[in-house]
C-alpha atoms as a PDB file:
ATOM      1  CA  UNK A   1       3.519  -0.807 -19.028  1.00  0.00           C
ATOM      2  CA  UNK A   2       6.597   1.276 -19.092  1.00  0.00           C
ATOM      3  CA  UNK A   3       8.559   1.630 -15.902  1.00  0.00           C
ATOM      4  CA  UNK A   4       7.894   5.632 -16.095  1.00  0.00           C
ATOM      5  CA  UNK A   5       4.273   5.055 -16.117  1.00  0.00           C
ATOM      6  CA  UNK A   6       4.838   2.474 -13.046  1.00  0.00           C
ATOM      7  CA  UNK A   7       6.675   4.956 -11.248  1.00  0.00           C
ATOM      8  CA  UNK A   8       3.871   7.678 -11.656  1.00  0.00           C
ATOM      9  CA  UNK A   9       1.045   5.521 -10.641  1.00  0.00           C
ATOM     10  CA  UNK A  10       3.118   4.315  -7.369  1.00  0.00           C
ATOM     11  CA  UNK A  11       3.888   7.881  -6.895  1.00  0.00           C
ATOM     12  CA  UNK A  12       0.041   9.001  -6.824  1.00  0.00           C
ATOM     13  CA  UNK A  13      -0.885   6.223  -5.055  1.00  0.00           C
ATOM     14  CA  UNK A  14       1.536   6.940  -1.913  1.00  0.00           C
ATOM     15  CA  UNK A  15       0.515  10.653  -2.003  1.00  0.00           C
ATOM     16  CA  UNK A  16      -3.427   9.309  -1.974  1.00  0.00           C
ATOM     17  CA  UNK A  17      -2.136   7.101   0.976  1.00  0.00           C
ATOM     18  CA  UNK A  18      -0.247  10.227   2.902  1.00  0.00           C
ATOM     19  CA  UNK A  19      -3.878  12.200   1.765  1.00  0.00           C
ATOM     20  CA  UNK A  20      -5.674   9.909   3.737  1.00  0.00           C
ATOM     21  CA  UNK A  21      -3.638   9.279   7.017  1.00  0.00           C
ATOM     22  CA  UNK A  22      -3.998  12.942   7.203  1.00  0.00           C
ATOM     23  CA  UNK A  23      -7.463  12.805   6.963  1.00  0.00           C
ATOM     24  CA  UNK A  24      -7.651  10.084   9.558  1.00  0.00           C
ATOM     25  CA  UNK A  25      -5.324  12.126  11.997  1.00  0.00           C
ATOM     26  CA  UNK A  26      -2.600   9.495  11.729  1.00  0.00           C
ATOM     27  CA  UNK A  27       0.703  10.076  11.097  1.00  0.00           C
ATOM     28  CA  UNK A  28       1.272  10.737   7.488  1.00  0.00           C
ATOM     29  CA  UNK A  29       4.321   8.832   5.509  1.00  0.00           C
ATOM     30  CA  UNK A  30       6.823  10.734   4.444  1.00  0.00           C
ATOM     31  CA  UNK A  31       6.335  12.706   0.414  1.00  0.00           C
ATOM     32  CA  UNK A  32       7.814  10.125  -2.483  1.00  0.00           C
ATOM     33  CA  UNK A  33      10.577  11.868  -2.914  1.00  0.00           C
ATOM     34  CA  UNK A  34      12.011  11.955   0.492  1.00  0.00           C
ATOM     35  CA  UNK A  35      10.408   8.204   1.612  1.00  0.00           C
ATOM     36  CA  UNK A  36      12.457   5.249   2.095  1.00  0.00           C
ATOM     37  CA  UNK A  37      13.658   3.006  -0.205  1.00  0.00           C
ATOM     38  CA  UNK A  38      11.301  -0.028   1.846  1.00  0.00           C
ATOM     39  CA  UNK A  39       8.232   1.935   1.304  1.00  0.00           C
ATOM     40  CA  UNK A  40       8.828   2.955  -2.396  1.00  0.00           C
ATOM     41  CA  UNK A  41       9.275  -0.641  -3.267  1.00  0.00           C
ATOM     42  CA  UNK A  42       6.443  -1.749  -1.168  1.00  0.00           C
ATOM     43  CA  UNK A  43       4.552   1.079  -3.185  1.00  0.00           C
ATOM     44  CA  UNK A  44       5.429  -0.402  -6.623  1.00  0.00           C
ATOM     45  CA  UNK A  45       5.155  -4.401  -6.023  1.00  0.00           C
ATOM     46  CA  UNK A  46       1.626  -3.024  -4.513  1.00  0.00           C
ATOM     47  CA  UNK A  47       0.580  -1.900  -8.255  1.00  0.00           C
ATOM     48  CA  UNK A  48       2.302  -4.427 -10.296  1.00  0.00           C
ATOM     49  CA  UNK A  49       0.453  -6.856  -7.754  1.00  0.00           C
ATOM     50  CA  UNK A  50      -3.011  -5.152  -9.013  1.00  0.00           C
ATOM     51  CA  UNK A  51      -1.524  -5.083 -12.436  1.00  0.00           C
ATOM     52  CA  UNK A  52      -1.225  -8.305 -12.845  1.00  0.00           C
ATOM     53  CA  UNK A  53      -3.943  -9.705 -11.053  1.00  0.00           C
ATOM     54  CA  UNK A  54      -7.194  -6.614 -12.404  1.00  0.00           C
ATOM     55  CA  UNK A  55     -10.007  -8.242 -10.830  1.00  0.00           C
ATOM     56  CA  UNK A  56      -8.359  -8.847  -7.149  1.00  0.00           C
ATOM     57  CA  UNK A  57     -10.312  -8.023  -4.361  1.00  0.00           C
ATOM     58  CA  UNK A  58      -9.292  -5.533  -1.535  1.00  0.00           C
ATOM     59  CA  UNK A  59      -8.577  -8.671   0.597  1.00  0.00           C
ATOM     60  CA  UNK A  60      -5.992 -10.001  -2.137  1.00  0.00           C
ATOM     61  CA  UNK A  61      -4.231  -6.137  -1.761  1.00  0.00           C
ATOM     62  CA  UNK A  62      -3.900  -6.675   1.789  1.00  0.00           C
ATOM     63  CA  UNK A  63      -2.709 -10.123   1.570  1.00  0.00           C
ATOM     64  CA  UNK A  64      -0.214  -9.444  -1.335  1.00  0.00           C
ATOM     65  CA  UNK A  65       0.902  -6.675   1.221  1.00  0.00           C
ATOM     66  CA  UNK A  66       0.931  -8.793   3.937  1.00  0.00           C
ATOM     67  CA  UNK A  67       2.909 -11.798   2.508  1.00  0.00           C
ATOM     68  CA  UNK A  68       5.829  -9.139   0.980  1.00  0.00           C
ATOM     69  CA  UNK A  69       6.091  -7.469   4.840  1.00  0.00           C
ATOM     70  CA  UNK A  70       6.856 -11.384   6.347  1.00  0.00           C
ATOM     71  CA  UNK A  71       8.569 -11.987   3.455  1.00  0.00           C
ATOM     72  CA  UNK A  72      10.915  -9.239   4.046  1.00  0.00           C
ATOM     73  CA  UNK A  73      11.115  -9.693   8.262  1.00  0.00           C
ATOM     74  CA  UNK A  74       8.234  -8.028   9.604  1.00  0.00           C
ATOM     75  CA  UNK A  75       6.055  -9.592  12.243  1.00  0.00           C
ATOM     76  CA  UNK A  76       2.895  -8.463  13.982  1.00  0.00           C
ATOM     77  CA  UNK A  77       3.359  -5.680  16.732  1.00  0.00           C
ATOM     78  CA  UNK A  78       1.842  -3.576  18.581  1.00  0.00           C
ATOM     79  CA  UNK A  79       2.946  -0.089  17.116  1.00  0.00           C
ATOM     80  CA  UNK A  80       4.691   0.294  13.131  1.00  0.00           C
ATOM     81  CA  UNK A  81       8.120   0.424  13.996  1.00  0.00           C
ATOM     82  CA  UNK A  82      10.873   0.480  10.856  1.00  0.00           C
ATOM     83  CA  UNK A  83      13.561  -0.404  12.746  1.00  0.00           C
ATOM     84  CA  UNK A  84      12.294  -3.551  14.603  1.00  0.00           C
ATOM     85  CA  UNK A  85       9.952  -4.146  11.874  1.00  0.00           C
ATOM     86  CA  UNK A  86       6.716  -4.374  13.502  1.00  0.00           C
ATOM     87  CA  UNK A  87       3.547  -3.440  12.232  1.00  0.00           C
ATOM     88  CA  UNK A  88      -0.156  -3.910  13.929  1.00  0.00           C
ATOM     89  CA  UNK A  89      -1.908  -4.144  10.313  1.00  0.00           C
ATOM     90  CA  UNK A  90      -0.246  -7.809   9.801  1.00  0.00           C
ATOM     91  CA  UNK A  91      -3.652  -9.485  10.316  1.00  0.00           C
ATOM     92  CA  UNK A  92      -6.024 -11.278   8.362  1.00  0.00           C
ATOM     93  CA  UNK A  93      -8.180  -8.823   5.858  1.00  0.00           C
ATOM     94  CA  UNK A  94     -11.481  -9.640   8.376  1.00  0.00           C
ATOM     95  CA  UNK A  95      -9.469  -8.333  11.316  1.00  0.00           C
ATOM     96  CA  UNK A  96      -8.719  -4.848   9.980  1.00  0.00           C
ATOM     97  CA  UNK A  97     -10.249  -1.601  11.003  1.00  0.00           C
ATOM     98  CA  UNK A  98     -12.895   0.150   8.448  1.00  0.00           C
ATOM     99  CA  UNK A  99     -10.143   2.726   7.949  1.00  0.00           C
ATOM    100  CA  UNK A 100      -7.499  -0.284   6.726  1.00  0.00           C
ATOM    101  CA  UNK A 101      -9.534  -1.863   4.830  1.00  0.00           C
ATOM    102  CA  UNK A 102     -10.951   1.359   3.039  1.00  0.00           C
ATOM    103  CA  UNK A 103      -6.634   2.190   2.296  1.00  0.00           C
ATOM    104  CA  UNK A 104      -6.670  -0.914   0.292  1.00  0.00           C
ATOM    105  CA  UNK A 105     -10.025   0.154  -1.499  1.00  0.00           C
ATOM    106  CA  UNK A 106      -8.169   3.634  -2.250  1.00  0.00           C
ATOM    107  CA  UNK A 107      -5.161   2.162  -3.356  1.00  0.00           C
ATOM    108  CA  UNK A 108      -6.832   0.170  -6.166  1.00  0.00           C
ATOM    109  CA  UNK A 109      -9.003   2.726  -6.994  1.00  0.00           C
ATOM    110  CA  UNK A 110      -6.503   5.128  -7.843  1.00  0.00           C
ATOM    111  CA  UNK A 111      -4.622   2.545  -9.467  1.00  0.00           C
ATOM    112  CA  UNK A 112      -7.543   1.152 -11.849  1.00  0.00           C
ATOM    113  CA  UNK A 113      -8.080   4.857 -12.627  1.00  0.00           C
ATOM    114  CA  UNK A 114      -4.817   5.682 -13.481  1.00  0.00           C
ATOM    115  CA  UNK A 115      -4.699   2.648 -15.923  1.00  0.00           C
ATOM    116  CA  UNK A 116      -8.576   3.016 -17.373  1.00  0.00           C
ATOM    117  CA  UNK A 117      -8.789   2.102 -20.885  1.00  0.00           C
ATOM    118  CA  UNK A 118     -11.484   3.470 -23.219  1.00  0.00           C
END
């Protein structure tokens, strides 16, 4: 896959994921073009994650998530914070709400449908 095509998925994927928080009342992230360079890249190794591995189950997104936000300094806290990195959703799959868990269903949804073959 080309890197435009990359970029396009990611980009409807975070706009499915700002969709959503709205839904939910939470606060939304910020549009694509105006989001930080963290969650852009978070965004794309999210896709190329599902890209790679088709068949993954929701659990595997979260993980794959998971292990890139300790990876790059993030720990478990009680409110998402940027700047400290801390982030409440950095538990095991089994542990998140219905909401979180139904992000990660959305997020390979829209990427499997962006990337359907006949």
């Amino acid at each position: 896959m080309d890197e435009r095509h990359l970029n396009i998925i990611a980009r409807v994927v975070h706009d499915s994921m700002r969709s959503f928080q709205s839904a939910l009342g939470e606060e939304a992230a910020p549009p694509w073009d105006e989001a930080e360079q963290w969650q852009i890249d978070a965004t794309l190794e999210g896709v190329k994650f599902l890209l790679e591995h088709p068949n993954a189950p929701t659990s595997a997104q979260h993980d794959q998530w998971m292990q890139q936000k300790l990876d790059d300094g993030w720990v478990h806290g009680e409110t998402k914070d940027a700047n400290a990195k801390t982030h409440p959703m950095l538990i095991a799959y089994e542990q998140l709400p219905l909401h979180e868990r139904q992000k990660d269903a959305l997020f390979q949804a829209v990427v499997r449908a962006l990337t359907f073959k006949d």
